[in-house]
N, C-alpha and C. Protein backbone atom coordinates (compact mmCIF):
# COMPACT_ATOMS: atom_id res chain seq x y z
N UNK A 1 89.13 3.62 -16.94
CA UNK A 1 90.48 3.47 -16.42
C UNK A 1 90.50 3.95 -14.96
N UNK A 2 91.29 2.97 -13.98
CA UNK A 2 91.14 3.47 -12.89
C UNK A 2 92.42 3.37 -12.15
N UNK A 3 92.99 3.61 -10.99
CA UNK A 3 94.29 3.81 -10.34
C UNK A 3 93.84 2.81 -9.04
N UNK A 4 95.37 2.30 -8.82
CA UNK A 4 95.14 1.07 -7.35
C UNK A 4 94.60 2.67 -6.48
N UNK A 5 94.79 3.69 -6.44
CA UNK A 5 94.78 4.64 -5.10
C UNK A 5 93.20 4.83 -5.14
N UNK A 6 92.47 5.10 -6.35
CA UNK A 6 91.05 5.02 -6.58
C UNK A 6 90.55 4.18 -5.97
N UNK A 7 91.09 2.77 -6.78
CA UNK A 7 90.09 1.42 -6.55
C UNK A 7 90.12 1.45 -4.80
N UNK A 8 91.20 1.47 -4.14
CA UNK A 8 91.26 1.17 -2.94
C UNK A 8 90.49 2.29 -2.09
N UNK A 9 90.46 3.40 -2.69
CA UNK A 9 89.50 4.39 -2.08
C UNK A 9 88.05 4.06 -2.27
N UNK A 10 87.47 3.44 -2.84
CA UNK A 10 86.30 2.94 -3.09
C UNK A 10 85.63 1.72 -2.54
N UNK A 11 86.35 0.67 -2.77
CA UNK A 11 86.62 -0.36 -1.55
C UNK A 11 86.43 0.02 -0.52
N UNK A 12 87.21 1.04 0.11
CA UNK A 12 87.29 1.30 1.90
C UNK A 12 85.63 2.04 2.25
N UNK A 13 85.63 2.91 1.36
CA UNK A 13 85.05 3.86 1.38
C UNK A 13 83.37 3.13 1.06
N UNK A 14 83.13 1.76 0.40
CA UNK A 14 82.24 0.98 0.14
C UNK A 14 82.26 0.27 1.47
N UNK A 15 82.94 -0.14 2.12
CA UNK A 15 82.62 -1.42 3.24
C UNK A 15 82.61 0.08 4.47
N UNK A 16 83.06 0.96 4.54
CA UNK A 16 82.65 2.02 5.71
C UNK A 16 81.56 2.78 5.55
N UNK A 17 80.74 2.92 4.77
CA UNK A 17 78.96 3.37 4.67
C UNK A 17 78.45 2.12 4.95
N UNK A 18 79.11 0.90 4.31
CA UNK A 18 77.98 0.10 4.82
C UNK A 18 77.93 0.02 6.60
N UNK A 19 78.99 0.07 7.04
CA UNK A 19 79.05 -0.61 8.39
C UNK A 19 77.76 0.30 8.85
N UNK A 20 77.08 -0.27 10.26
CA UNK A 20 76.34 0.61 10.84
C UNK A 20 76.96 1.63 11.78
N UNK A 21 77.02 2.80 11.77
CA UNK A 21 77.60 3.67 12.08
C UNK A 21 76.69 5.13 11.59
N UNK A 22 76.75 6.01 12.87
CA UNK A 22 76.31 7.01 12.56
C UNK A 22 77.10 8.33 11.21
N UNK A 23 76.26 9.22 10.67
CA UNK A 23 76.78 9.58 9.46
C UNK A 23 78.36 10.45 10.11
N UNK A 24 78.44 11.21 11.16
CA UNK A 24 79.66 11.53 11.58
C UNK A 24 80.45 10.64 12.16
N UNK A 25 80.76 9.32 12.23
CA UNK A 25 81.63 8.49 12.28
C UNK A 25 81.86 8.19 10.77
N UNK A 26 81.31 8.10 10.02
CA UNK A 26 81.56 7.64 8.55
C UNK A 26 82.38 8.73 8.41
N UNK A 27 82.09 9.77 8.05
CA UNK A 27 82.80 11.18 7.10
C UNK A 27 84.05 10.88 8.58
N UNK A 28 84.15 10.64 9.51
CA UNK A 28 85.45 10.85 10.33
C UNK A 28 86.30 9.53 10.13
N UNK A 29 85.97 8.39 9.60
CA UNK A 29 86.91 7.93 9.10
C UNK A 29 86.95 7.76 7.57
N UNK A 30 86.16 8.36 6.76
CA UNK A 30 86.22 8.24 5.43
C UNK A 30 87.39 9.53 4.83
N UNK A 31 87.58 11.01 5.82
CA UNK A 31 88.36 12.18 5.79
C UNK A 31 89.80 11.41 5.48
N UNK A 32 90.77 10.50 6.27
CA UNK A 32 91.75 10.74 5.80
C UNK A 32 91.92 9.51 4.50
N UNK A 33 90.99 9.17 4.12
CA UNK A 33 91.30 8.35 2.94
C UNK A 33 91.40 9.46 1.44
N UNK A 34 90.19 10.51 1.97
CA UNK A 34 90.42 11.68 0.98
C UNK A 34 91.27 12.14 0.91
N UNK A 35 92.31 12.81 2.17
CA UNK A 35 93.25 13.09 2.21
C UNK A 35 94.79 12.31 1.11
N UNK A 36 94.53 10.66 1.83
CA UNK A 36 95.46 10.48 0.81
C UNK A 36 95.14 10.37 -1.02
N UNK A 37 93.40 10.28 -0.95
CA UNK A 37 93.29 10.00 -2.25
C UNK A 37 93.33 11.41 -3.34
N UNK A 38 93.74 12.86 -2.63
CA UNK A 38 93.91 13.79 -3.63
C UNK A 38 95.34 13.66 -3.78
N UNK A 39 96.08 13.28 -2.76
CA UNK A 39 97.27 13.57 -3.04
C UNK A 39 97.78 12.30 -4.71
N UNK A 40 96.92 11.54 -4.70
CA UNK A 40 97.00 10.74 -5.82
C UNK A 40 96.08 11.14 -7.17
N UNK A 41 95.73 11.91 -6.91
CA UNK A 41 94.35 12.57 -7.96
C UNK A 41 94.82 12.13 -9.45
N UNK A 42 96.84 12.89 -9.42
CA UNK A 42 96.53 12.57 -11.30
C UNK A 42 96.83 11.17 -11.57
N UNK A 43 97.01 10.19 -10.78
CA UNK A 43 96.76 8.81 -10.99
C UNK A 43 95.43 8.15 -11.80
N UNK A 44 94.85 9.33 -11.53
CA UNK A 44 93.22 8.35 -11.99
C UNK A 44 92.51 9.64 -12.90
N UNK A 45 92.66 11.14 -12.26
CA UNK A 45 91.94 12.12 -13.10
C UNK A 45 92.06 12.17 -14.63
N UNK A 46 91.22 11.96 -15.59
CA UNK A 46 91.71 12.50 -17.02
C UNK A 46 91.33 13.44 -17.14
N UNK A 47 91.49 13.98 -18.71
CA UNK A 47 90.83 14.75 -19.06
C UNK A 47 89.37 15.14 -18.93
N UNK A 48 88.80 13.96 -19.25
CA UNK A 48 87.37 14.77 -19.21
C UNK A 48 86.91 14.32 -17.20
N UNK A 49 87.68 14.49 -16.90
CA UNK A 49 87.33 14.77 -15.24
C UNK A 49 87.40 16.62 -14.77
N UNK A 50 88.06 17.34 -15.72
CA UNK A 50 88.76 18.35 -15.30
C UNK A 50 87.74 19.52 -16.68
N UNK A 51 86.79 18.93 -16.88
CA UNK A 51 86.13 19.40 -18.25
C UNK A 51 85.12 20.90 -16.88
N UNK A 52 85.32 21.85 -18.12
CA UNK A 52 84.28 22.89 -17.39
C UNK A 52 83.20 23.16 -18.02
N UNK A 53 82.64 24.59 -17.95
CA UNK A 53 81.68 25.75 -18.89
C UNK A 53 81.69 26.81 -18.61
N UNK A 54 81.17 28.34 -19.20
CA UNK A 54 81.78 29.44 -18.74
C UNK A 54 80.10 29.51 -17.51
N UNK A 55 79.39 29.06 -18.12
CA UNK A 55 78.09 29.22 -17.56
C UNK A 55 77.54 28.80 -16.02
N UNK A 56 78.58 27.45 -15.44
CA UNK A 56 78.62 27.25 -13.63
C UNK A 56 79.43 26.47 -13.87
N UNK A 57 79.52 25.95 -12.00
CA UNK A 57 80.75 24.54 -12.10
C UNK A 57 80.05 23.61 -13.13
N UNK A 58 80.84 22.64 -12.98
CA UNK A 58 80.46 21.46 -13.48
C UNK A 58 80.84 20.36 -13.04
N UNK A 59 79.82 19.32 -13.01
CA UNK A 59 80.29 18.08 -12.11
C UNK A 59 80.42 17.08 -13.04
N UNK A 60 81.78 15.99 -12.71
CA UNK A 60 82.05 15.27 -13.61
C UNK A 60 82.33 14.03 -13.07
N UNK A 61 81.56 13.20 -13.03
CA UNK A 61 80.90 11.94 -12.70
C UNK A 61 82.51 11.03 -12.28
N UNK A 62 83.03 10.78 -11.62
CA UNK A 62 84.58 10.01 -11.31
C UNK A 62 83.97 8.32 -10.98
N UNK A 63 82.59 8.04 -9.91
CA UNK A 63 82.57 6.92 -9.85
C UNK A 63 81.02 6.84 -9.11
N UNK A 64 79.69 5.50 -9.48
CA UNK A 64 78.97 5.76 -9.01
C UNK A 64 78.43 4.31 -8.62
N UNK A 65 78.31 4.36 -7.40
CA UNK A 65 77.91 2.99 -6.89
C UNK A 65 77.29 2.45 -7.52
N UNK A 66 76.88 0.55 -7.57
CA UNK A 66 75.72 0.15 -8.39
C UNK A 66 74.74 0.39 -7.94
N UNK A 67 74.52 0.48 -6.46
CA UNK A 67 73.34 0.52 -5.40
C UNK A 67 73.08 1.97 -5.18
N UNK A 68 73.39 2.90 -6.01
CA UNK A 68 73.70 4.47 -5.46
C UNK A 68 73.96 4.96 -4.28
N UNK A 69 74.68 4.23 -3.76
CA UNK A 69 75.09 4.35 -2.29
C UNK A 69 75.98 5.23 -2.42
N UNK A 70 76.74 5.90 -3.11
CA UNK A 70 77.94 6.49 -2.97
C UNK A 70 78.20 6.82 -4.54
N UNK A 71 78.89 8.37 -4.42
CA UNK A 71 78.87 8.91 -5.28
C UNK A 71 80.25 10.03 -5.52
N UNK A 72 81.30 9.61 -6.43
CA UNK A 72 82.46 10.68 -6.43
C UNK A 72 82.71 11.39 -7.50
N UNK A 73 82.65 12.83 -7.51
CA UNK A 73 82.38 13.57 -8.33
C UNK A 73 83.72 14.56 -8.48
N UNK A 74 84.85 14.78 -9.60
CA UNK A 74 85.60 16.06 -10.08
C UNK A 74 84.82 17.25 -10.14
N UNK A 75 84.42 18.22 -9.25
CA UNK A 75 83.97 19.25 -9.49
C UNK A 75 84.86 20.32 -9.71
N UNK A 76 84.52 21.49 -11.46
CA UNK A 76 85.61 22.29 -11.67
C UNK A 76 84.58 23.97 -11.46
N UNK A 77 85.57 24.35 -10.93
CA UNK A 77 84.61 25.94 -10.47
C UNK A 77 86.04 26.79 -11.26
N UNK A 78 85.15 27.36 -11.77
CA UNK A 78 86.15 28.53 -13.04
C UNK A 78 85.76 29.88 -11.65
N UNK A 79 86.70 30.99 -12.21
CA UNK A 79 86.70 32.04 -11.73
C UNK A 79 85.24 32.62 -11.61
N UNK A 80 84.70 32.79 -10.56
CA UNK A 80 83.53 33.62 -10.34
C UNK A 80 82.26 31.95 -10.31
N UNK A 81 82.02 31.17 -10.36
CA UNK A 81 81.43 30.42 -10.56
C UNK A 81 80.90 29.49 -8.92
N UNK A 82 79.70 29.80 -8.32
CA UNK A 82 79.12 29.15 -7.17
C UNK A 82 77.65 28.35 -7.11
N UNK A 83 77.80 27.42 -6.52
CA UNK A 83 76.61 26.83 -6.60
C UNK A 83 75.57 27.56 -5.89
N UNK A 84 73.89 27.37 -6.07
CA UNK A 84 72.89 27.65 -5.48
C UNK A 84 73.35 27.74 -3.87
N UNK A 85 72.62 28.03 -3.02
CA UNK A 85 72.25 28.03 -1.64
C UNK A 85 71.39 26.95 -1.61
N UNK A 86 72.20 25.77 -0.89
CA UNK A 86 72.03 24.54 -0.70
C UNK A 86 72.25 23.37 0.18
N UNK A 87 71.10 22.48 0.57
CA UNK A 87 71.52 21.13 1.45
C UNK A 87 71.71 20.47 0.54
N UNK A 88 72.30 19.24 1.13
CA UNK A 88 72.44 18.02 0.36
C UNK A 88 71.88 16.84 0.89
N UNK A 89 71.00 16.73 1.77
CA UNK A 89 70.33 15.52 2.45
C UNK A 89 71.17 14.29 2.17
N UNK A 90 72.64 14.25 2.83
CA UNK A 90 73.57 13.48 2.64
C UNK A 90 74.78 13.84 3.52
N UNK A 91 75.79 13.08 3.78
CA UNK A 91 76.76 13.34 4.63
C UNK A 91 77.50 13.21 2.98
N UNK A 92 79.22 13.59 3.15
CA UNK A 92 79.71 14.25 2.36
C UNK A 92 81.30 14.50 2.78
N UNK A 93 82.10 14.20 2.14
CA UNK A 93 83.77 14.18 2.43
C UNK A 93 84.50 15.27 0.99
N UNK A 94 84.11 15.94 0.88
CA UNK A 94 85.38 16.95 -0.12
C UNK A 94 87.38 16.99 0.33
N UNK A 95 87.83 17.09 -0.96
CA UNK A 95 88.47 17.16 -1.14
C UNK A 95 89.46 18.32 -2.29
N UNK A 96 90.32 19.19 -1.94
CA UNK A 96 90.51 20.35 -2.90
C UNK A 96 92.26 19.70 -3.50
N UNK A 97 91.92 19.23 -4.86
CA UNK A 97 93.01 18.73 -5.38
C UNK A 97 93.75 20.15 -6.42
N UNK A 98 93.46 21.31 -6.43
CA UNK A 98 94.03 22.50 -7.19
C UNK A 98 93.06 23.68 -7.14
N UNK A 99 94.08 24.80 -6.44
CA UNK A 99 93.44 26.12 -6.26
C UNK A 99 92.76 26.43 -4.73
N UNK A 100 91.81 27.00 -4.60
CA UNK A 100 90.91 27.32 -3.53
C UNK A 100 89.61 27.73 -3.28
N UNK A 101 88.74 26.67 -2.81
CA UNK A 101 87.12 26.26 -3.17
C UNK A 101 87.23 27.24 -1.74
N UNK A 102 86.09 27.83 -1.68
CA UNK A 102 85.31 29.07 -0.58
C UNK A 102 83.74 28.13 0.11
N UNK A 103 83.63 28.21 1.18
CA UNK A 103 82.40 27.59 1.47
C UNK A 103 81.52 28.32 2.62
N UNK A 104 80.75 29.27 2.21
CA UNK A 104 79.88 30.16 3.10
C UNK A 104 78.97 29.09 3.45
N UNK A 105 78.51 29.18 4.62
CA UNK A 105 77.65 28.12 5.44
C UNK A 105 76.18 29.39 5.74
N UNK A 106 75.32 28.87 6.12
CA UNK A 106 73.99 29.42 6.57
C UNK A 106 73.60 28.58 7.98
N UNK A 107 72.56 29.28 8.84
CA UNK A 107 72.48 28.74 9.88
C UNK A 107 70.89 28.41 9.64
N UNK A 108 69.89 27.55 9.48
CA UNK A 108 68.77 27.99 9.66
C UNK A 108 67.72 28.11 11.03
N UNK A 109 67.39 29.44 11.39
CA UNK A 109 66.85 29.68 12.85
C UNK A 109 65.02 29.28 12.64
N UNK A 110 64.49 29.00 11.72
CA UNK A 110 63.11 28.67 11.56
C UNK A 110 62.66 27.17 11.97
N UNK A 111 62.12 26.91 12.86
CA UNK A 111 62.12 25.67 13.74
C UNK A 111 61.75 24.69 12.78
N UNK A 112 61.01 24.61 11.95
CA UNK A 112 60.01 23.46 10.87
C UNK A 112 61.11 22.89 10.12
N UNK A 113 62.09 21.85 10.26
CA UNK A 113 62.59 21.41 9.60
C UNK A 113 62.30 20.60 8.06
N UNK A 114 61.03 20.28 8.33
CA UNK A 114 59.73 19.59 7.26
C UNK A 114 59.20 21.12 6.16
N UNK A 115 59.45 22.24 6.67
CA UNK A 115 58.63 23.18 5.67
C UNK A 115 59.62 23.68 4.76
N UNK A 116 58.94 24.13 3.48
CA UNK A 116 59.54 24.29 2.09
C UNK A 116 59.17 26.08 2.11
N UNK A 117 58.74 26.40 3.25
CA UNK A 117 58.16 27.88 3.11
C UNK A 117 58.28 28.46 4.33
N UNK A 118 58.80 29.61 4.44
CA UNK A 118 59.31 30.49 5.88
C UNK A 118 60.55 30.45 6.03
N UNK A 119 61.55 29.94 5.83
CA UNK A 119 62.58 29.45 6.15
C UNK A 119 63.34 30.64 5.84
N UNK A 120 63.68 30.48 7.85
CA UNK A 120 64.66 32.12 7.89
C UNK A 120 65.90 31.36 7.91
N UNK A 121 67.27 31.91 7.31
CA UNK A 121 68.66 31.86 7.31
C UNK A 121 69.05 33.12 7.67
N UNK A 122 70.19 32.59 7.80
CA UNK A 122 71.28 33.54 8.21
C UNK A 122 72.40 33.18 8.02
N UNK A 123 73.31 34.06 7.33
CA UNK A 123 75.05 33.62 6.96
C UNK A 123 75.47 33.37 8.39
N UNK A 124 76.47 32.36 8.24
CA UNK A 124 76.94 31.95 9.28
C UNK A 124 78.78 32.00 8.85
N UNK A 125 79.87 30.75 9.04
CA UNK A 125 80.94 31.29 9.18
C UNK A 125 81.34 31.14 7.57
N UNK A 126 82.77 31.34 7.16
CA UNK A 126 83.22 30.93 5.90
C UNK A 126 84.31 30.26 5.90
N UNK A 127 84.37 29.37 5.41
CA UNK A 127 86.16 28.32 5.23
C UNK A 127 86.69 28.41 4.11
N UNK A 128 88.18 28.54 3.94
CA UNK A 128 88.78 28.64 2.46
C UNK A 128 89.71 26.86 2.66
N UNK A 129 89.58 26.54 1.57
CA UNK A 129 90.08 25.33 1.09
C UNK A 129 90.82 25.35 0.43
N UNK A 130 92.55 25.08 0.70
CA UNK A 130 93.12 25.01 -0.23
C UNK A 130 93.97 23.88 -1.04
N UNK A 131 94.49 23.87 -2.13
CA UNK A 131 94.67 22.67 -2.28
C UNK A 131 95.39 21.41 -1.59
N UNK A 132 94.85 20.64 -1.27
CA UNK A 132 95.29 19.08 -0.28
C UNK A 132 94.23 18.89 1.32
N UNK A 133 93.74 20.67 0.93
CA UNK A 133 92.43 19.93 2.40
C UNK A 133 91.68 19.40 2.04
N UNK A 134 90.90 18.63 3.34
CA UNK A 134 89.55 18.16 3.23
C UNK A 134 89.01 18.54 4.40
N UNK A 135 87.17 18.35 3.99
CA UNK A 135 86.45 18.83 4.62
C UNK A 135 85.19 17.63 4.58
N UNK A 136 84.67 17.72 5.51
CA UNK A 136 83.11 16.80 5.71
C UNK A 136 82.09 17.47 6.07
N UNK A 137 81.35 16.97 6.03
CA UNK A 137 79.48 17.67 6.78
C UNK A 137 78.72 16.27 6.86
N UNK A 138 77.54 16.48 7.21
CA UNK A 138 76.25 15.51 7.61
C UNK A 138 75.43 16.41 7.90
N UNK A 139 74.11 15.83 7.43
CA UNK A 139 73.50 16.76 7.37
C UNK A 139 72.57 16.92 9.34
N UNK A 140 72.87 18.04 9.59
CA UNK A 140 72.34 18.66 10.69
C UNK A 140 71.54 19.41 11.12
N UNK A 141 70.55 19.28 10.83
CA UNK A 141 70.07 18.22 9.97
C UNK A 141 70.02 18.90 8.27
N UNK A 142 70.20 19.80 8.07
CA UNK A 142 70.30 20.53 6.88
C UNK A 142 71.76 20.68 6.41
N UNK A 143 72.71 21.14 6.86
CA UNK A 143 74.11 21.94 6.38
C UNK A 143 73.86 22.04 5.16
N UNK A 144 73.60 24.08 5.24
CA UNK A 144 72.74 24.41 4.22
C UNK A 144 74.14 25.62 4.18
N UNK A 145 74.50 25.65 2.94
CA UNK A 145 76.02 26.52 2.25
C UNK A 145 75.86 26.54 0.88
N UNK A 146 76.89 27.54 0.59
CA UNK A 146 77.20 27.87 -1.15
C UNK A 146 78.41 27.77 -1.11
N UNK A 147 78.92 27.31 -2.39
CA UNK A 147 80.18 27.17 -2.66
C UNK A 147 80.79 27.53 -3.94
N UNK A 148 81.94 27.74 -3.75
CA UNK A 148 82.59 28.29 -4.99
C UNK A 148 83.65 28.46 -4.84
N UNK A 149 84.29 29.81 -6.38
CA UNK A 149 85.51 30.24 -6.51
C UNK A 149 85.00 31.99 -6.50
N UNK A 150 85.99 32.95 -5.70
CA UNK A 150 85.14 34.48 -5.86
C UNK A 150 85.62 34.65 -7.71
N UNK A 151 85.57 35.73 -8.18
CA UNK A 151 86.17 35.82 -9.30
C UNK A 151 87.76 36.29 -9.46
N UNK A 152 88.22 36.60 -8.55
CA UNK A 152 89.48 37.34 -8.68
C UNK A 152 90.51 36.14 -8.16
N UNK A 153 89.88 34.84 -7.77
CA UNK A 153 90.57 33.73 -7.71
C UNK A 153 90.97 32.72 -8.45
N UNK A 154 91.82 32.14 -8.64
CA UNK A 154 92.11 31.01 -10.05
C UNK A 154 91.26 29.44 -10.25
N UNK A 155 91.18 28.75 -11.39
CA UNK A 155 90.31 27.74 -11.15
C UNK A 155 90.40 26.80 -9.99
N UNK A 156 89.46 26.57 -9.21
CA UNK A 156 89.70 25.18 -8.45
C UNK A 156 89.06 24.05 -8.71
N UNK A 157 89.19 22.68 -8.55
CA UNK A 157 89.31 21.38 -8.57
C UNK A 157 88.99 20.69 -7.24
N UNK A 158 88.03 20.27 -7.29
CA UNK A 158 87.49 19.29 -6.14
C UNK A 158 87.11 18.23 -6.34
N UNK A 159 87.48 16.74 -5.31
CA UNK A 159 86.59 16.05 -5.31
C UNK A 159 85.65 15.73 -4.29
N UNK A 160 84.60 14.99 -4.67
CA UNK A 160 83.26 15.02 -3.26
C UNK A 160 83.03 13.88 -3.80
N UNK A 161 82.68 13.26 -2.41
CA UNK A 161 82.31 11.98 -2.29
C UNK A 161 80.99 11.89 -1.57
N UNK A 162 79.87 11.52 -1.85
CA UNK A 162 78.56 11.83 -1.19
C UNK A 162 78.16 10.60 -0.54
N UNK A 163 77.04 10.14 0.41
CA UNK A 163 76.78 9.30 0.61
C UNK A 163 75.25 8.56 0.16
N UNK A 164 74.96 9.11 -1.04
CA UNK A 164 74.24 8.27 -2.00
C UNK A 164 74.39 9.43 -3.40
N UNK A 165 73.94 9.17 -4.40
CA UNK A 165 73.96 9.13 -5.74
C UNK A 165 73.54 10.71 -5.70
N UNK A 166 74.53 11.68 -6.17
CA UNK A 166 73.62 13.31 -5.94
C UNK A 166 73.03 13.55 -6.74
N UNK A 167 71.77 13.05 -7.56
CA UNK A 167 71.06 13.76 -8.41
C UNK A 167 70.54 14.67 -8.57
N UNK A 168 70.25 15.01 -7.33
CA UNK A 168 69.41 16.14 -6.35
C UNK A 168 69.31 16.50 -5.23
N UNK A 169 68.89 17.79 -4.93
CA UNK A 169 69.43 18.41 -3.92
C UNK A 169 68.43 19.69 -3.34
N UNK A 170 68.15 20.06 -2.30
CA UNK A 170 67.77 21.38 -1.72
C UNK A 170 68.12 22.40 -2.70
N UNK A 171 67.87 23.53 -2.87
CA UNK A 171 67.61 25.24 -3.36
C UNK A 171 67.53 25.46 -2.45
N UNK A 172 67.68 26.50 -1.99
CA UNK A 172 67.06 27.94 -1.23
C UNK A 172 67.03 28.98 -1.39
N UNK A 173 65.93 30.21 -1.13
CA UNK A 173 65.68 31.52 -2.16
C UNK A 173 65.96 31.82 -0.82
N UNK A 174 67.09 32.54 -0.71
CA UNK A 174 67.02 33.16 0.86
C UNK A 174 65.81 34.83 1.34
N UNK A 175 66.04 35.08 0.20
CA UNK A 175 65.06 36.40 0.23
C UNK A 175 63.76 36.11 0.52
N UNK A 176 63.20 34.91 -0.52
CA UNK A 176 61.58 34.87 -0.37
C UNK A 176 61.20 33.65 0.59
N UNK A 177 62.77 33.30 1.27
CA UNK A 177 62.63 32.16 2.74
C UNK A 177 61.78 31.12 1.97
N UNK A 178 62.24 30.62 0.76
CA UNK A 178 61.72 28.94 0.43
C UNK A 178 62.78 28.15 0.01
N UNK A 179 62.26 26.88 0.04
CA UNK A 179 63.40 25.82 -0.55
C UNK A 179 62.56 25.17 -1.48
N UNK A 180 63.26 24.62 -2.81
CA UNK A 180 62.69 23.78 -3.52
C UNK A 180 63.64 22.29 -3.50
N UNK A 181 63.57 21.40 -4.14
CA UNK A 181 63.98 20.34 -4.56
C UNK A 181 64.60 20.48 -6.37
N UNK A 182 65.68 20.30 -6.80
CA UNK A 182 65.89 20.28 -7.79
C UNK A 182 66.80 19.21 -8.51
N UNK A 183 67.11 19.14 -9.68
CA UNK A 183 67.13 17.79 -10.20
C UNK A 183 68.90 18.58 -10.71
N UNK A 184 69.88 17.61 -10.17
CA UNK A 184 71.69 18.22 -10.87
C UNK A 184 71.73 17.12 -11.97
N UNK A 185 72.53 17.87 -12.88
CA UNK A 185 73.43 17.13 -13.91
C UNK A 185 74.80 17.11 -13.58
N UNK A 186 74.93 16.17 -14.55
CA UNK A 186 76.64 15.72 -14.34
C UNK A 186 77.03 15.44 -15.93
N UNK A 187 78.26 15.19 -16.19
CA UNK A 187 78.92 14.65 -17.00
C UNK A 187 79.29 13.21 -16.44
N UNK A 188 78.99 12.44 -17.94
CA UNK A 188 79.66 11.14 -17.61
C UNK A 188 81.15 10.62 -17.70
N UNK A 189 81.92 10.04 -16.87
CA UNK A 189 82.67 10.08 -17.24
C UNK A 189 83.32 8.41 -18.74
């Protein structure tokens, strides 16, 4: 089941990755379609879009290209609940449809963009999201962050729109300065 505000967000959002255009022209005109498409969220969200666990977020599959070009995901972060320290080798449009998602960023100062080993970080700034913003990245070539809810905050609700299929994604052990590659799940919707 889907909503005209969806379908048409998908559409737009399908013929503007394709165009040729660099990845920060995409996320700069793909931002206010997010914009209007949370404000329509319970048009299209069901139930099992809004599904959690006590154990991390959870991502819940909203729509996935045939070509995996594009990928929109309900992500629900319960109290206390953050993802790894992570890139996404992808540009990327979020959206906070209930509550307030936290997004600590990292800077990485280790020149080898290619190495999986040495890799110095450093916290860099933090943004709070609350519900009806949006936010973008591309990767720069990393935009390497954690995200979440702290615990003393109420559930939040996001959607993200990626620019191919997120199966997987960067790690980073900031202590022992490595990154791995790892494989995400989702719920179907």
């Amino acid at each position: 089941m889907t909503s005209a505000a969806l379908e048409a967000f998908i559409a737009q959002a399908g013929s503007l990755s394709r165009e040729p255009r660099s990845a920060a022209d995409c996320v700069l005109a793909l931002a206010p379609l997010m914009f209007d498409l949370i404000e329509h969220a319970g048009s299209f969200l069901l139930p099992q879009h809004y599904r959690s666990a006590p154990g991390g977020y959870t991502r819940n599959l909203v729509y996935e290209a045939p070509d995996d070009s594009l990928s929109l995901y309900s992500i629900v972060w319960q109290p206390g609940q953050w993802t790894p320290v992570h890139d996404h080798g992808s540009w990327g449009v979020v959206g906070v449809v209930e509550g307030v998602l936290e997004e600590r960023n990292y800077v990485r100062l280790s020149p080898d963009r290619g190495a999986d080993e040495g890799i110095e970080l450093v916290r860099g700034g933090a943004i709070l999201l609350r519900q009806g913003a949006v936010t973008s990245f591309v990767p720069n070539p990393d935009h390497i962050h954690i995200t979440g809810v702290p615990i003393e905050r109420p559930r939040a609700v996001s959607l993200h729109l990626y620019g191919r299929m997120m199966s997987s994604f960067n790690v980073y052990d900031v202590e022992a300065r490595t990154r791995r590659r790892i494989e995400v799940a989702h719920n179907e919707s």
